[in-house]
Protein backbone atom coordinates (compact mmCIF):
# COMPACT_ATOMS: atom_id res chain seq x y z
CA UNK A 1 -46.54 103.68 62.23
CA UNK A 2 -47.04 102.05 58.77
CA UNK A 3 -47.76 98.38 58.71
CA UNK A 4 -44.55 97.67 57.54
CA UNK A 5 -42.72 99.32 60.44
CA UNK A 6 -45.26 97.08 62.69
CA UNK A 7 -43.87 94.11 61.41
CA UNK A 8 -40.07 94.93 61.55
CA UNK A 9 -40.82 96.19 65.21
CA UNK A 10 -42.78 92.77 65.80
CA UNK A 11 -39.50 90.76 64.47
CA UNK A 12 -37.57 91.81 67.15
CA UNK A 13 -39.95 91.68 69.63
CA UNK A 14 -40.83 87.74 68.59
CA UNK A 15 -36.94 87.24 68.36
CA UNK A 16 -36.67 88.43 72.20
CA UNK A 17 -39.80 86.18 72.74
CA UNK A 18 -38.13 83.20 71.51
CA UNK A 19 -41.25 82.91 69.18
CA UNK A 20 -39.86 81.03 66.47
CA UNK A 21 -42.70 80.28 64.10
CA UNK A 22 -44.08 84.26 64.39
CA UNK A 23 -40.24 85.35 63.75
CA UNK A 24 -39.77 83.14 60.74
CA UNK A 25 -43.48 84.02 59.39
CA UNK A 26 -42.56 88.15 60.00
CA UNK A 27 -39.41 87.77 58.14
CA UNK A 28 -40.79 85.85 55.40
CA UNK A 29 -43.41 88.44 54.79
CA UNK A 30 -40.72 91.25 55.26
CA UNK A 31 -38.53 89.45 52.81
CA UNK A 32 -41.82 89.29 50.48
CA UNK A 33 -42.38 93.04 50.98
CA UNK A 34 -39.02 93.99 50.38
CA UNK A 35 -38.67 91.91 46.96
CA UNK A 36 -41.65 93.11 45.82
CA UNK A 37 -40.22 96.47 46.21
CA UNK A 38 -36.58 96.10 44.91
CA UNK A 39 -38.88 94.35 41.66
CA UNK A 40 -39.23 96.14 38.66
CA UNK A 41 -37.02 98.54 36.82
CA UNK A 42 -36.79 101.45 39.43
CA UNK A 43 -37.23 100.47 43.42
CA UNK A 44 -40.74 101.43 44.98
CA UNK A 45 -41.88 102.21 48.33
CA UNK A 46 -45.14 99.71 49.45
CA UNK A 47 -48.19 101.60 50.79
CA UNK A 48 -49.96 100.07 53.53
CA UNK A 49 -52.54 98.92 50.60
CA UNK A 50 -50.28 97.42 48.76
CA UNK A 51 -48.63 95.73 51.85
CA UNK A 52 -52.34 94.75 52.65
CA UNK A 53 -52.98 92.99 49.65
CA UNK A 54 -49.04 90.98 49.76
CA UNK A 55 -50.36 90.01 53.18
CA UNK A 56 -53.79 88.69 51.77
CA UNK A 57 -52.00 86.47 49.20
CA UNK A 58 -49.37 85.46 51.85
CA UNK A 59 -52.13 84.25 54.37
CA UNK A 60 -54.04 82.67 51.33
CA UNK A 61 -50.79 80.69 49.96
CA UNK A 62 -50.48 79.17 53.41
CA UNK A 63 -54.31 78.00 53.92
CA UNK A 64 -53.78 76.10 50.28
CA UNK A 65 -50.78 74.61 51.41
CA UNK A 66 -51.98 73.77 54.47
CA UNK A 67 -55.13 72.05 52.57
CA UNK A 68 -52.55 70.49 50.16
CA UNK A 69 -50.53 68.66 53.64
CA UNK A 70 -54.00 67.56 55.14
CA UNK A 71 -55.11 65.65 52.04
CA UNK A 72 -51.41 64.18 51.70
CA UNK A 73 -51.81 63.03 55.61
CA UNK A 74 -48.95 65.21 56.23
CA UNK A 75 -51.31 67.10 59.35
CA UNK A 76 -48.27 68.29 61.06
CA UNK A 77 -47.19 70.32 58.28
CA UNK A 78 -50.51 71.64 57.65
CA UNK A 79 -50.97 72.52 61.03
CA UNK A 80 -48.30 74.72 60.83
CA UNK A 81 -48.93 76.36 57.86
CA UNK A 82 -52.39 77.40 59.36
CA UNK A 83 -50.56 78.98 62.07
CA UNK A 84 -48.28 81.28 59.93
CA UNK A 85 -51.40 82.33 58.12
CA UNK A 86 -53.28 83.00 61.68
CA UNK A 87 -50.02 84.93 62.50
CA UNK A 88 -49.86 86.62 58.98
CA UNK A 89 -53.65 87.31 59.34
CA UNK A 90 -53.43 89.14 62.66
CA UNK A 91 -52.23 92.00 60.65
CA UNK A 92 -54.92 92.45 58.31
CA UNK A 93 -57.76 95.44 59.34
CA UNK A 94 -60.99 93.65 60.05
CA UNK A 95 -62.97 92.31 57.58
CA UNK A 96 -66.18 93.90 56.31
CA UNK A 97 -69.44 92.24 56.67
CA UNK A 98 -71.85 92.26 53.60
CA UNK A 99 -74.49 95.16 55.80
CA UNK A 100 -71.08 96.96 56.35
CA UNK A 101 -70.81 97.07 52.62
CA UNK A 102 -74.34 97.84 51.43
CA UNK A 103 -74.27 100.67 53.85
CA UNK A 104 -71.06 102.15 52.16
CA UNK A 105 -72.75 101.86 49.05
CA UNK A 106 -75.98 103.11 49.44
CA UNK A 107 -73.96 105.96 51.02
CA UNK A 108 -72.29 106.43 47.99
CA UNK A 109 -74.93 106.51 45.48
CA UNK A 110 -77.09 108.55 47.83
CA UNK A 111 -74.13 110.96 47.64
CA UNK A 112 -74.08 111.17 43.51
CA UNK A 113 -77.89 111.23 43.51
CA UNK A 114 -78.40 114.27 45.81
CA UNK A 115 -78.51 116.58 43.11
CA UNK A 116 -81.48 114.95 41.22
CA UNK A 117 -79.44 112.62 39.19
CA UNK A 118 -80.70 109.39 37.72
CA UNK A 119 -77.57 106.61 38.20
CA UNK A 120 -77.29 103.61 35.94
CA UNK A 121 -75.06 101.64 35.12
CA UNK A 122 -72.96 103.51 32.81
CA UNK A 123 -72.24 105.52 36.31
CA UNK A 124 -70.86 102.29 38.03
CA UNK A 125 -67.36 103.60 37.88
CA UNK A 126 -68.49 106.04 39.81
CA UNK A 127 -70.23 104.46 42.55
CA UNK A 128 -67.15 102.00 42.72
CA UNK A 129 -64.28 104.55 43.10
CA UNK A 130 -65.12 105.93 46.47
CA UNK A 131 -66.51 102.34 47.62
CA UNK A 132 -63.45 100.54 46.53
CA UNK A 133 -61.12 103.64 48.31
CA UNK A 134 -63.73 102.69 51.75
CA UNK A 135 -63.55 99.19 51.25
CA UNK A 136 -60.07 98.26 50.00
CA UNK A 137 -58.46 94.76 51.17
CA UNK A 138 -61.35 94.23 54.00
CA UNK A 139 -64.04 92.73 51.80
CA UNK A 140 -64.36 90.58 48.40
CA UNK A 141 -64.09 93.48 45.43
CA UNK A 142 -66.01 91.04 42.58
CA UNK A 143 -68.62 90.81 45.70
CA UNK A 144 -68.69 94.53 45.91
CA UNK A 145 -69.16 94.94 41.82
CA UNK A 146 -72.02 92.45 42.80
CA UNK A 147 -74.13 94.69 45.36
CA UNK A 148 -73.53 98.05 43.26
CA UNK A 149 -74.82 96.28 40.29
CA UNK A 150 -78.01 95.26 42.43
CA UNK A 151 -78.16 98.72 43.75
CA UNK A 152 -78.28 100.42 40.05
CA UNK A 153 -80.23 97.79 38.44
């Protein structure tokens, strides 16, 4: 089941529930998806990547809003804005930790330098393709440029 089937399927489930603010928050994000893929010149089918990443911005756009109504006093608003990110965030993989990370990498270069090869950092694209494909939308990727740099320094 891709994530996007997960959240039409959660819809109706929250809409049996009752669960207003988790049936408003899915069908925002749905409508979000589906825009995004109806954008453009020819329609597109989201990947579960891609749907990933819309999700990250989603959950994002509600924490600053929800900052936005707690400095205006307006905690009631904010409040609630935290909760459709919680409820947006529940469908997000787990995040990485940093060790989680350095371990994929030092996987990866140990994997290019198995046949004798020096890597520097003209080879950084390569260390960063299969990391990045590992990696994608469950940890920081300008953190990630950070600790391969380190690693071929």
């Amino acid at each position: 089941m891709t994530l996007k089937e997960q959240l039409q399927a959660d819809m109706k489930t929250h809409m049996k529930a009752g669960n207003r603010t988790a049936l408003m928050t899915v069908r925002n994000v749905l409508g979000e998806i589906e825009t995004r893929e109806k954008s453009g010149k020819t329609p597109v089918e989201l990947d579960d990547a891609q749907v990933v990443a819309l999700l990250q911005k989603e959950a994002a756009k509600r924490r600053d809003t929800a900052g936005i109504y707690s400095e205006a006093g307006e905690n009631e608003r904010g409040d609630a804005e935290i909760a459709e990110a919680e409820i947006i965030e529940a469908y997000l993989p787990e995040p990485l930790t940093a060790a989680d990370v350095e371990a994929i990498v030092d996987e990866a270069v140990a994997e290019l330098t198995a046949d004798g090869t020096e890597l520097t950092m003209r080879q950084m694209g390569q260390v960063m393709k299969p990391v990045t494909a590992k990696v994608a939308g469950r940890f920081d990727g300008k953190a990630v440029s950070e600790i391969v740099r380190s690693r071929l320094a």
